[in-house]
C-alpha atoms as a PDB file:
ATOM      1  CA  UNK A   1      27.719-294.613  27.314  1.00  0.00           C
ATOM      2  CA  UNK A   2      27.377-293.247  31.153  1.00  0.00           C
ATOM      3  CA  UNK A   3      24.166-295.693  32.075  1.00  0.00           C
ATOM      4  CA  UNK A   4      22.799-292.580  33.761  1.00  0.00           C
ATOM      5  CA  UNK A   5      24.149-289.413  32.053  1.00  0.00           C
ATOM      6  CA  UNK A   6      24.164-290.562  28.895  1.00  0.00           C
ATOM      7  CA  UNK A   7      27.641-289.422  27.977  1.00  0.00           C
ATOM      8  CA  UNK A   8      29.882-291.552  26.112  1.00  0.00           C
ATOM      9  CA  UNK A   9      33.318-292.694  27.387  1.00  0.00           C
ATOM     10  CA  UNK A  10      35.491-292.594  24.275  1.00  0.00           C
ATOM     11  CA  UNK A  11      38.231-295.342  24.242  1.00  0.00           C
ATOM     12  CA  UNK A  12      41.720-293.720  23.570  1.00  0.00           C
ATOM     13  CA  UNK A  13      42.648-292.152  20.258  1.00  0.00           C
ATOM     14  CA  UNK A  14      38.755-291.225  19.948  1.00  0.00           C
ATOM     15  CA  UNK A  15      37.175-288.088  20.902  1.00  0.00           C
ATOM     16  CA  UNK A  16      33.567-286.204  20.249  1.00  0.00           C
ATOM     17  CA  UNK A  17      29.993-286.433  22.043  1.00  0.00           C
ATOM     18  CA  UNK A  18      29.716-289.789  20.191  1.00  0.00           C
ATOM     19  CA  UNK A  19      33.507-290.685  20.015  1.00  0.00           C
ATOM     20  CA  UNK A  20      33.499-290.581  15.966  1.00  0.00           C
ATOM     21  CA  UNK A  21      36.168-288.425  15.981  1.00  0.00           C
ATOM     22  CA  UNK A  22      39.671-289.546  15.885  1.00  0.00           C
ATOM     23  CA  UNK A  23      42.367-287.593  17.697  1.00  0.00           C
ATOM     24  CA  UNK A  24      44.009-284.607  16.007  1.00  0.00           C
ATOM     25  CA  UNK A  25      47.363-285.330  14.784  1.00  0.00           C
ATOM     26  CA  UNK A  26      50.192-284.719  17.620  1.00  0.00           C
ATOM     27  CA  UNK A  27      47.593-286.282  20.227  1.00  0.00           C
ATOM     28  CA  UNK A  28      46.877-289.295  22.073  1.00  0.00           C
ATOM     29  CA  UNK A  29      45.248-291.271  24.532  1.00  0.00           C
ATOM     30  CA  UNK A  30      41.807-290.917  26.238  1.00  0.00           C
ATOM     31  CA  UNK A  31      40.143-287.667  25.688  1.00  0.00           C
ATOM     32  CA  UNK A  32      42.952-286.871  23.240  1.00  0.00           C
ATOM     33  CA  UNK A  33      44.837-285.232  26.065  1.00  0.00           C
ATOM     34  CA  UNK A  34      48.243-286.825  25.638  1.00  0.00           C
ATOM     35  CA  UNK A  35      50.554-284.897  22.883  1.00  0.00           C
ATOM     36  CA  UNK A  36      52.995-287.155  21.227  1.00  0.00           C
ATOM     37  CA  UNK A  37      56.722-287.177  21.695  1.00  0.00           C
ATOM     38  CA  UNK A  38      57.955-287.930  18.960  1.00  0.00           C
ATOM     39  CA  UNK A  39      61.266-286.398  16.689  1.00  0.00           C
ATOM     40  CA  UNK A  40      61.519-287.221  13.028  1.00  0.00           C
ATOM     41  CA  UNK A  41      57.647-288.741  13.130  1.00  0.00           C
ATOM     42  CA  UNK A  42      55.474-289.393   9.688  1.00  0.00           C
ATOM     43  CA  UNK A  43      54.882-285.647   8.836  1.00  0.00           C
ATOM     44  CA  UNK A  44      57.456-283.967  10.982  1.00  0.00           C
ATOM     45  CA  UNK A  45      54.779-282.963  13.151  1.00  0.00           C
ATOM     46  CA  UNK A  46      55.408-284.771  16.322  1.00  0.00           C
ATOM     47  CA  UNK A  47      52.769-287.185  14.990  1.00  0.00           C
ATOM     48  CA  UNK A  48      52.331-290.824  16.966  1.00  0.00           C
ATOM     49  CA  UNK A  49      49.154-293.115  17.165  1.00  0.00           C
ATOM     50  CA  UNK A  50      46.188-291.880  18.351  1.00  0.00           C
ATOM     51  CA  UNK A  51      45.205-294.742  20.875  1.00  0.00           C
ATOM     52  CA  UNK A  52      48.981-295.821  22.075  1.00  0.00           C
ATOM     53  CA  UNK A  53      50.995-292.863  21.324  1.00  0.00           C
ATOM     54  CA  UNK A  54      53.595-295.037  19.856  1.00  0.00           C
ATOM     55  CA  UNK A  55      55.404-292.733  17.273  1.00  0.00           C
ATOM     56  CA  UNK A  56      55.247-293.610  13.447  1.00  0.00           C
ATOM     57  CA  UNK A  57      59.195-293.038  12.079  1.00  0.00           C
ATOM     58  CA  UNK A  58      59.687-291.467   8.807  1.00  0.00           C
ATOM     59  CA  UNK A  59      62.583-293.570   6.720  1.00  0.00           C
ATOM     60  CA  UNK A  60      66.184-293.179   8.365  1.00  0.00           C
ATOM     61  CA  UNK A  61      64.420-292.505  11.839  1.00  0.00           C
ATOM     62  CA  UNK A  62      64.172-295.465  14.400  1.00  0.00           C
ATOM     63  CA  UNK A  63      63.681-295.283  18.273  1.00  0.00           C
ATOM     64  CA  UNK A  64      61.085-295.234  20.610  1.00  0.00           C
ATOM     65  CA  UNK A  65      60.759-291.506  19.610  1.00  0.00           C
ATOM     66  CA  UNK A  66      62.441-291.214  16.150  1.00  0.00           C
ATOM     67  CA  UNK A  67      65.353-289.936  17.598  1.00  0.00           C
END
């Protein structure tokens, strides 16, 4: 946390006043403001990591995007 301000920096993939929350699915990065890129990810729904944004294939997928 901010050593004035009190507000917490999350680290990526985490989001939330105290950064307990983890991203929603189909986001990324710090804040959660990155939305993933990914085609035929786990789920179909553009899902991808929530702290790298690396995309999680579903079987017979491969690629840096599932493609």
């Amino acid at each position: 946390c901010h050593h004035v301000t009190g507000e917490c920096s999350c680290p990526p993939g985490w989001t939330g006043h105290d950064c307990k929350h983890p991203c929603s699915s189909g986001h990324w990065g710090r804040g959660c403001a990155n939305s993933c890129a990914c085609d035929g990810s786990d789920g179909g729904d553009g899902g991808c990591d929530p702290a790298t944004g690396a995309c999680s294939c579903e079987p017979g997928f491969t690629g840096e995007r599932c493609q």
